[in-house]
C-alpha atoms as a PDB file:
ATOM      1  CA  UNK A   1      70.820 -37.055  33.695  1.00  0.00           C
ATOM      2  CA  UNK A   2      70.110 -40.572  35.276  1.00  0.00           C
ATOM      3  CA  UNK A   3      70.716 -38.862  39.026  1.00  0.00           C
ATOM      4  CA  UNK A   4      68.248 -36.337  38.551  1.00  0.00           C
ATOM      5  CA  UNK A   5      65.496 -39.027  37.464  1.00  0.00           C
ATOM      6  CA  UNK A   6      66.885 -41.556  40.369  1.00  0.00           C
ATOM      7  CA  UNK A   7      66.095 -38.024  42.702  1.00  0.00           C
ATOM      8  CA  UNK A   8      62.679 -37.768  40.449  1.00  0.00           C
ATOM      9  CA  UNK A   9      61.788 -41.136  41.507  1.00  0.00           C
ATOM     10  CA  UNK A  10      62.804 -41.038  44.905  1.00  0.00           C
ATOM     11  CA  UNK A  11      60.645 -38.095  45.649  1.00  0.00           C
ATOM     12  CA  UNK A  12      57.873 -39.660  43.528  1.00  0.00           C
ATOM     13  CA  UNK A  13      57.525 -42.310  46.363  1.00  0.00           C
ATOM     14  CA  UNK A  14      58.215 -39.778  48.996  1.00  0.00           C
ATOM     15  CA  UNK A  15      61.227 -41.571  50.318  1.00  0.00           C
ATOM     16  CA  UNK A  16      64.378 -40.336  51.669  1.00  0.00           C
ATOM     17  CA  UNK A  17      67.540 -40.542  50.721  1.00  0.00           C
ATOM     18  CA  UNK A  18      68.128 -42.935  53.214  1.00  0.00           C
ATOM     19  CA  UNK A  19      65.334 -44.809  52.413  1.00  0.00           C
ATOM     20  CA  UNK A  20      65.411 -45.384  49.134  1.00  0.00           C
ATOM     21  CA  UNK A  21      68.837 -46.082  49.186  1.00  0.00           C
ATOM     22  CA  UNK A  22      68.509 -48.868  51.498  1.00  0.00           C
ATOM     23  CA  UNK A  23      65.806 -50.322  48.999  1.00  0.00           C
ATOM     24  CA  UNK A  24      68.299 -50.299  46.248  1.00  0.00           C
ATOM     25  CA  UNK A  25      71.310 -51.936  48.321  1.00  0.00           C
ATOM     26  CA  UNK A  26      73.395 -48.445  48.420  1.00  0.00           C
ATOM     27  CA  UNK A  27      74.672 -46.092  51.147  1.00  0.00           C
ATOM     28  CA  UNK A  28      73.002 -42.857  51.468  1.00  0.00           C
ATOM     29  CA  UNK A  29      76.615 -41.302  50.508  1.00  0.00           C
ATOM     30  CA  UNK A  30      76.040 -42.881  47.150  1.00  0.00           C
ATOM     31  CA  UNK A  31      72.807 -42.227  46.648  1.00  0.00           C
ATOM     32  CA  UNK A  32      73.508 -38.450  47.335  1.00  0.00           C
ATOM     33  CA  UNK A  33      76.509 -38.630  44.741  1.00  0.00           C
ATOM     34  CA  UNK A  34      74.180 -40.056  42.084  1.00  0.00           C
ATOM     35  CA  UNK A  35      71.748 -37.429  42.643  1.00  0.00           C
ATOM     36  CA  UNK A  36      74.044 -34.958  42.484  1.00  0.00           C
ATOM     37  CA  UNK A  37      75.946 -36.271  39.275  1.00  0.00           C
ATOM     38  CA  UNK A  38      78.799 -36.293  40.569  1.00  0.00           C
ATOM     39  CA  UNK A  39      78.967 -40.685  39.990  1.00  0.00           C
ATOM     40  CA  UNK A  40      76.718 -42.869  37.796  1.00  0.00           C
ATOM     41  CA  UNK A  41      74.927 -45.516  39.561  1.00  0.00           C
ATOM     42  CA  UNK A  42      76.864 -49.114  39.114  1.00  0.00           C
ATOM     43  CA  UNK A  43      74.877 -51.571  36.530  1.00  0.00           C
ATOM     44  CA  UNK A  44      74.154 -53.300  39.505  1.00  0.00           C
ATOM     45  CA  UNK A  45      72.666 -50.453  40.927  1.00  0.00           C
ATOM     46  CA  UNK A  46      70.488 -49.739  38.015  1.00  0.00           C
ATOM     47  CA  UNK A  47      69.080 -52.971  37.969  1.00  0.00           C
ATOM     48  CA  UNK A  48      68.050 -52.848  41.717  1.00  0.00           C
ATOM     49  CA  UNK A  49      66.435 -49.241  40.910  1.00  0.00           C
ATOM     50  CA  UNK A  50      64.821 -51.281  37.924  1.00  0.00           C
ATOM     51  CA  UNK A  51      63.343 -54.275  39.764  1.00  0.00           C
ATOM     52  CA  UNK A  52      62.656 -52.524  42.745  1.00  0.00           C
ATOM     53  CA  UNK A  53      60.082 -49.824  41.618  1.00  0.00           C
ATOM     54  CA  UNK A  54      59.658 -51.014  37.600  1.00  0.00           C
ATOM     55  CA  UNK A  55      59.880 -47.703  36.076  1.00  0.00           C
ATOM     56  CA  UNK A  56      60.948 -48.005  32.529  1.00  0.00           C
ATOM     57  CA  UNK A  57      64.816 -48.641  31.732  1.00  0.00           C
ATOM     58  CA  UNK A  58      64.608 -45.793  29.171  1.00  0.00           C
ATOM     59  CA  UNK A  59      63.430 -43.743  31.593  1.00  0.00           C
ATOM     60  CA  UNK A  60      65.972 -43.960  34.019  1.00  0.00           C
ATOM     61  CA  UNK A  61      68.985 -43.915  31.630  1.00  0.00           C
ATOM     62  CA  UNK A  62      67.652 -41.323  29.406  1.00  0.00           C
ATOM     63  CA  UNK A  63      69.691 -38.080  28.275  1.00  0.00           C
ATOM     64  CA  UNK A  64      68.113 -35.024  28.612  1.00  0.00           C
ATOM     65  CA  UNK A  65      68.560 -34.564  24.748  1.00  0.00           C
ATOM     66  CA  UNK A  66      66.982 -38.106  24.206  1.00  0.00           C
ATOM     67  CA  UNK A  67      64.319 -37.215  26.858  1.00  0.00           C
ATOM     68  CA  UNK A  68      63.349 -34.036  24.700  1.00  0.00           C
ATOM     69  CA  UNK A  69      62.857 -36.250  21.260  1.00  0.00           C
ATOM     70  CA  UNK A  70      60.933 -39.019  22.893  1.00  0.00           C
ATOM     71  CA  UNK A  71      58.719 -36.838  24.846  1.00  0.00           C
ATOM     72  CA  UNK A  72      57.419 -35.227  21.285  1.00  0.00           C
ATOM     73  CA  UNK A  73      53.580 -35.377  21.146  1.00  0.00           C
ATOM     74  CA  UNK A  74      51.597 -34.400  18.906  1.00  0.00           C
ATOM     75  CA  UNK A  75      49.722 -31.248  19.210  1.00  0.00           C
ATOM     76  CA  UNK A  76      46.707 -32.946  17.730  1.00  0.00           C
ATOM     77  CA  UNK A  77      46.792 -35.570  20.388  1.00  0.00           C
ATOM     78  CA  UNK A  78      46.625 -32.713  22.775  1.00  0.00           C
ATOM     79  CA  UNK A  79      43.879 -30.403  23.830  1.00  0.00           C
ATOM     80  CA  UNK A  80      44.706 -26.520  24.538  1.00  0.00           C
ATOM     81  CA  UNK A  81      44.453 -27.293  28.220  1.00  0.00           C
ATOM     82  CA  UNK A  82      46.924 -30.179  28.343  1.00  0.00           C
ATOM     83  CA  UNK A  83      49.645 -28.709  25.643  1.00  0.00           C
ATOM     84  CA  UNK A  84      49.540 -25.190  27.720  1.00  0.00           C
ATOM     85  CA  UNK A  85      50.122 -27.512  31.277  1.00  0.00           C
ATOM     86  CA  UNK A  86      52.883 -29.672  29.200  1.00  0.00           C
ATOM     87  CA  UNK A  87      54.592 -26.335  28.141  1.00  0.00           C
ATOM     88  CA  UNK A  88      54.610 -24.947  31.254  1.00  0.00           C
ATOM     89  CA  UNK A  89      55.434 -28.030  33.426  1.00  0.00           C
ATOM     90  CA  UNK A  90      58.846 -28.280  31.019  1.00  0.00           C
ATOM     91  CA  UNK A  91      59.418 -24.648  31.929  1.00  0.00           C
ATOM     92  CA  UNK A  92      59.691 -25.616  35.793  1.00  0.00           C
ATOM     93  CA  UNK A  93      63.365 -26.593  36.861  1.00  0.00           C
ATOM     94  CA  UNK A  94      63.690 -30.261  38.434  1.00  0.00           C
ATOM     95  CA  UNK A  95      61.927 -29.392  42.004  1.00  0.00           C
ATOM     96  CA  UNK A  96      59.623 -27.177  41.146  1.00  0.00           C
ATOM     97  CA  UNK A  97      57.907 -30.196  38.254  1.00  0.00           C
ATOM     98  CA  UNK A  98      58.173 -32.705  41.543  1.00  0.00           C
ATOM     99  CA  UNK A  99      56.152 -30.365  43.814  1.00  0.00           C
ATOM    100  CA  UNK A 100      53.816 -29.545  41.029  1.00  0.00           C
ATOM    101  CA  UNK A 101      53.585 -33.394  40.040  1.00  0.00           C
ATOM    102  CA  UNK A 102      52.886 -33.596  44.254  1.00  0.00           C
ATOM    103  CA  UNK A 103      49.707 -31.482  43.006  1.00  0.00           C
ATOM    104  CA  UNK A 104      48.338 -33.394  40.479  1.00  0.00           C
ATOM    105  CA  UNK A 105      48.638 -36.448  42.663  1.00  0.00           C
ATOM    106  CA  UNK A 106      46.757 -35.206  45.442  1.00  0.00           C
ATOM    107  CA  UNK A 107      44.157 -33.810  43.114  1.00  0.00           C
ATOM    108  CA  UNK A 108      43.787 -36.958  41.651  1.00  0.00           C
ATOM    109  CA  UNK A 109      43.347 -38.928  44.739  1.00  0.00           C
ATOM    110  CA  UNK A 110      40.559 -36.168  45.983  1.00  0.00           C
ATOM    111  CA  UNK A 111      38.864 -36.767  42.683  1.00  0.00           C
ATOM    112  CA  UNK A 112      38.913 -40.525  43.027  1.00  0.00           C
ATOM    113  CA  UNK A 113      38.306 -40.886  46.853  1.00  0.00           C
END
């Protein structure tokens, strides 16, 4: 669902609601209905999302059916580690994949730093 990736990246840039949707020109009444699916975000909208953090169109507007077909990797490509973390990462409902995507970041940054 497009809200629950506009939430996804939202919390990937540890913004709130309010401001992210000042960023994107909306109120933080609309940005809560998008999240929640209970609107779609206006094209307009969309774009704004689009130019204002450049994550990938597909991305964004992707169904959760066409999100499962293009995230198809090849086990090959894959070592055991990294398809065991995939599977269970996919297991994790929408907040629990954010906090553990939190993780990952701030191991990375204690690796690199």
């Amino acid at each position: 669902m497009i809200g629950e990736n506009v939430r996804r990246l939202r919390k990937i840039h540890d913004l709130n609601q309010i401001e992210f949707a000042k960023l994107i020109g909306v109120s933080q009444g609309s940005l809560s209905d998008i999240e929640s699916g209970k609107c779609n975000p206006s094209v307009e909208t969309v774009v704004s999302i689009y130019s204002t953090f450049e994550c990938s169109l597909d991305w964004l507007l992707n169904t959760e059916s066409q999100k499962k077909s293009e995230n198809k990797i090849s086990n090959s490509e894959l070592s055991y580690l990294e398809q065991e973390l995939i599977s269970a990462f996919r297991e994790l409902d929408s907040e629990n994949q954010i906090e553990a995507f939190e993780i990952v970041k701030l191991k990375k940054k204690r690796n690199i730093t």
